[in-house]
C-alpha atoms as a PDB file:
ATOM      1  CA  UNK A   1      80.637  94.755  91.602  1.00  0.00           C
ATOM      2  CA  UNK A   2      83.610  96.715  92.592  1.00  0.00           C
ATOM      3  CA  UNK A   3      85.159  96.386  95.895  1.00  0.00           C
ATOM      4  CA  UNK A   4      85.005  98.830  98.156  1.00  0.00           C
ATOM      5  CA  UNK A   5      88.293  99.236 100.356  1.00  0.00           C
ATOM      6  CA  UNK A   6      88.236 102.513 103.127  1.00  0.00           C
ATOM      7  CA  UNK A   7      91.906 103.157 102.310  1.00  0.00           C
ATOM      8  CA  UNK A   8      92.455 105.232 105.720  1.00  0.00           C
ATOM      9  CA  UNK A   9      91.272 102.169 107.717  1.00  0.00           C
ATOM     10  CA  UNK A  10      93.924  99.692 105.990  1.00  0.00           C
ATOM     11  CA  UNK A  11      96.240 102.333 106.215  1.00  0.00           C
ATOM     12  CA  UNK A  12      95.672 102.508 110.335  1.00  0.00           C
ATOM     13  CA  UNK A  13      95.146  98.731 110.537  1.00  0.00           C
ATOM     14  CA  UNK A  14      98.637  97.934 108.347  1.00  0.00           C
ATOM     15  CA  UNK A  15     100.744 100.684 110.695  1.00  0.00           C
ATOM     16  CA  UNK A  16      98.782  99.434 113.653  1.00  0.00           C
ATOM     17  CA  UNK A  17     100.138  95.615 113.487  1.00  0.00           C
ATOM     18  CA  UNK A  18     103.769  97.063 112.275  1.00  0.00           C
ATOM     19  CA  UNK A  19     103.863  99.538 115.856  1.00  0.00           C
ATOM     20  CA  UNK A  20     102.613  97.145 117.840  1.00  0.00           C
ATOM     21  CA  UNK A  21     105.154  94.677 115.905  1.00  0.00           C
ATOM     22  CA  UNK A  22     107.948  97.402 116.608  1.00  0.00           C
ATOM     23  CA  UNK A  23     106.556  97.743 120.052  1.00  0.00           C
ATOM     24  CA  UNK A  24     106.732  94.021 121.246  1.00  0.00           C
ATOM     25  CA  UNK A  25     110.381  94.012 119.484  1.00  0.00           C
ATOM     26  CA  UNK A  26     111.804  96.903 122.178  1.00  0.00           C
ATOM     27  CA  UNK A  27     110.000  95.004 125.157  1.00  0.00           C
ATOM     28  CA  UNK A  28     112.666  91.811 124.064  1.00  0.00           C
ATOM     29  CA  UNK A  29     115.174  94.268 123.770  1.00  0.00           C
ATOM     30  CA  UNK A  30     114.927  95.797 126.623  1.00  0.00           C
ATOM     31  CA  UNK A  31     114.683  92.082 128.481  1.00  0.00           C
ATOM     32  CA  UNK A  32     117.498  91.483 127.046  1.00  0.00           C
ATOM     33  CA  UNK A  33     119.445  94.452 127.985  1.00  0.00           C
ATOM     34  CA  UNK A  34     118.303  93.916 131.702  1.00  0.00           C
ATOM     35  CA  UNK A  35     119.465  90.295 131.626  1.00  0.00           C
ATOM     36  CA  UNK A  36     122.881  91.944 130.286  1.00  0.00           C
ATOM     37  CA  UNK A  37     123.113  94.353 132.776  1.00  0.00           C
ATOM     38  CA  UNK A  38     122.491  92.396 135.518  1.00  0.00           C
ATOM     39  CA  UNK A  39     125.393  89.440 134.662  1.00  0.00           C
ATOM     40  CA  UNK A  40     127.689  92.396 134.351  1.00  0.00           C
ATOM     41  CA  UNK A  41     128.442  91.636 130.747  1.00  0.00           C
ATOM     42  CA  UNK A  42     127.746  95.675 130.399  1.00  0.00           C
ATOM     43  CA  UNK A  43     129.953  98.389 130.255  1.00  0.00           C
ATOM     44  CA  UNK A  44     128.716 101.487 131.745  1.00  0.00           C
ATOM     45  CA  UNK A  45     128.675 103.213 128.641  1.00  0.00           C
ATOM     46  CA  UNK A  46     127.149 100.725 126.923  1.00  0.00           C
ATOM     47  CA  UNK A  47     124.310 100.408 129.771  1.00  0.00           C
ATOM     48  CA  UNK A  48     124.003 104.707 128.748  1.00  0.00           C
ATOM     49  CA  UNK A  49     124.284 104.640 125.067  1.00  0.00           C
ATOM     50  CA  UNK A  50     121.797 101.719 125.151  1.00  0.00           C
ATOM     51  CA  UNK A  51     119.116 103.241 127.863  1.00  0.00           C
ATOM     52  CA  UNK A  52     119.012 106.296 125.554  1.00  0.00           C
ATOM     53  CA  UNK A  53     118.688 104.136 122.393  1.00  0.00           C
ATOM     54  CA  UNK A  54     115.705 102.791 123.748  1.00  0.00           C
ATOM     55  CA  UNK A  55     114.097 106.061 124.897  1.00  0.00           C
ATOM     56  CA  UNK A  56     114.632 107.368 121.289  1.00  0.00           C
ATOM     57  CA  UNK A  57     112.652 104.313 120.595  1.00  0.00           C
ATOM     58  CA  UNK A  58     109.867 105.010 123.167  1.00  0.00           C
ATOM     59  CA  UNK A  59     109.857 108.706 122.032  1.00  0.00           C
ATOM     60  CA  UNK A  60     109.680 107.648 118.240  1.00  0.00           C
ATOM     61  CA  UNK A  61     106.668 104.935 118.643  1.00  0.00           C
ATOM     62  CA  UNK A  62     104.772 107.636 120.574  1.00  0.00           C
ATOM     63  CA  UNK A  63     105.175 110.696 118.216  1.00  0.00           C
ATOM     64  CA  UNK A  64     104.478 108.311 115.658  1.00  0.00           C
ATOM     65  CA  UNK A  65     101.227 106.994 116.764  1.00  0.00           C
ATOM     66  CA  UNK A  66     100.389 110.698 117.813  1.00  0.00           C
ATOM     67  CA  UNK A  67     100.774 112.070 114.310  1.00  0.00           C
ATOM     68  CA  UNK A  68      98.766 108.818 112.397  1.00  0.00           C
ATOM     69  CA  UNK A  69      96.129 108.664 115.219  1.00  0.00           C
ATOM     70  CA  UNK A  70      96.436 105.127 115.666  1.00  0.00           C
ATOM     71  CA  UNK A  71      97.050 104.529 119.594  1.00  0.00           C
ATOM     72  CA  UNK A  72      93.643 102.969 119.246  1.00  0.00           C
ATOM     73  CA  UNK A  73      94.622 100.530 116.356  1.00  0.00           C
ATOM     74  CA  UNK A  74      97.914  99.703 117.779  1.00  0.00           C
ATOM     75  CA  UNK A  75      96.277  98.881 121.213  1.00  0.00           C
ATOM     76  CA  UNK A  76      93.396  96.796 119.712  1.00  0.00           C
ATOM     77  CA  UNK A  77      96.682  94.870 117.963  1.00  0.00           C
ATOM     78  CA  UNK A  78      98.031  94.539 120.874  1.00  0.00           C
ATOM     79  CA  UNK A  79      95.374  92.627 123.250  1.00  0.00           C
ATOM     80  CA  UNK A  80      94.407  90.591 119.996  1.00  0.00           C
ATOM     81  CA  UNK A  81      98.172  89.064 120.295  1.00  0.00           C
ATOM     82  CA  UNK A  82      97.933  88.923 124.027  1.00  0.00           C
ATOM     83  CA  UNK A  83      95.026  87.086 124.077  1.00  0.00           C
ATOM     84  CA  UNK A  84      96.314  84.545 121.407  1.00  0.00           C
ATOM     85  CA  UNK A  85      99.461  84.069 123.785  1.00  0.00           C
ATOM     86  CA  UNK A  86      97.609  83.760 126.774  1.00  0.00           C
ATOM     87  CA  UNK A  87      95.281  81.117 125.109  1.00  0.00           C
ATOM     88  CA  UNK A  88      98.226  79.362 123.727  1.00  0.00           C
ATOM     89  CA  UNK A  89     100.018  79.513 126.910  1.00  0.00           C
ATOM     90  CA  UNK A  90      96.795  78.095 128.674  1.00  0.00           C
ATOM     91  CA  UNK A  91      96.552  74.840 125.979  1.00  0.00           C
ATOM     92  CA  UNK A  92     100.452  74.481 126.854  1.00  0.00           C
ATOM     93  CA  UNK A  93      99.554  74.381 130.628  1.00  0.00           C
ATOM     94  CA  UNK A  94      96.290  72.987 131.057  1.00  0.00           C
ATOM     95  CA  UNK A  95      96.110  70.655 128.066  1.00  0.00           C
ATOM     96  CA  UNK A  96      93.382  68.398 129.447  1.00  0.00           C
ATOM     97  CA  UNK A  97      90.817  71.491 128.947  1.00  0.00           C
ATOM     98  CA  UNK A  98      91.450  71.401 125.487  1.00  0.00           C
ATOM     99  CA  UNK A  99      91.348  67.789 124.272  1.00  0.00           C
ATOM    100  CA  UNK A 100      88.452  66.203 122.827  1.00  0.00           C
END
């Protein structure tokens, strides 16, 4: 008996986890920039050309997830890994709850 795969679906599930991937990559860097702005270690033009940079970003994600229709998968990616993290982030804080 032949498998039967819904292409579109894997398609939208693959780009999903690779924006929301792509996604959670900018929100370091832009941490990261802050951090690097703040101790100064900035020049002004590098504080512009990066601020833009990451706009381009935003703009690309967006128009990206616009055209493949997956601001649903990419969302549904997204809470999936948040909830992992805040689970994880519970057993590292409150490891009593999770022994035994």
């Amino acid at each position: 008996m032949p498998i039967d795969i819904d292409e579109k679906n894997l398609k939208h599930g693959v780009l999903g986890l690779v924006i929301a991937l792509v996604e959670i990559i900018k929100e370091a860097l832009r941490l990261q920039a802050l951090k690097r702005m703040e101790g100064g270690s900035l020049t002004e033009e590098e504080i512009d050309r990066l601020g833009r940079a990451l706009m381009d970003l935003d703009t690309a994600i967006e128009e990206i997830k616009k055209e493949q229709g997956i601001s649903e998968s990419v969302k549904s990616v997204r809470d999936g890994l948040d909830n992992i993290v805040d689970e994880l982030l519970d057993k590292m804080i409150n490891p009593e709850r999770w022994d035994g």
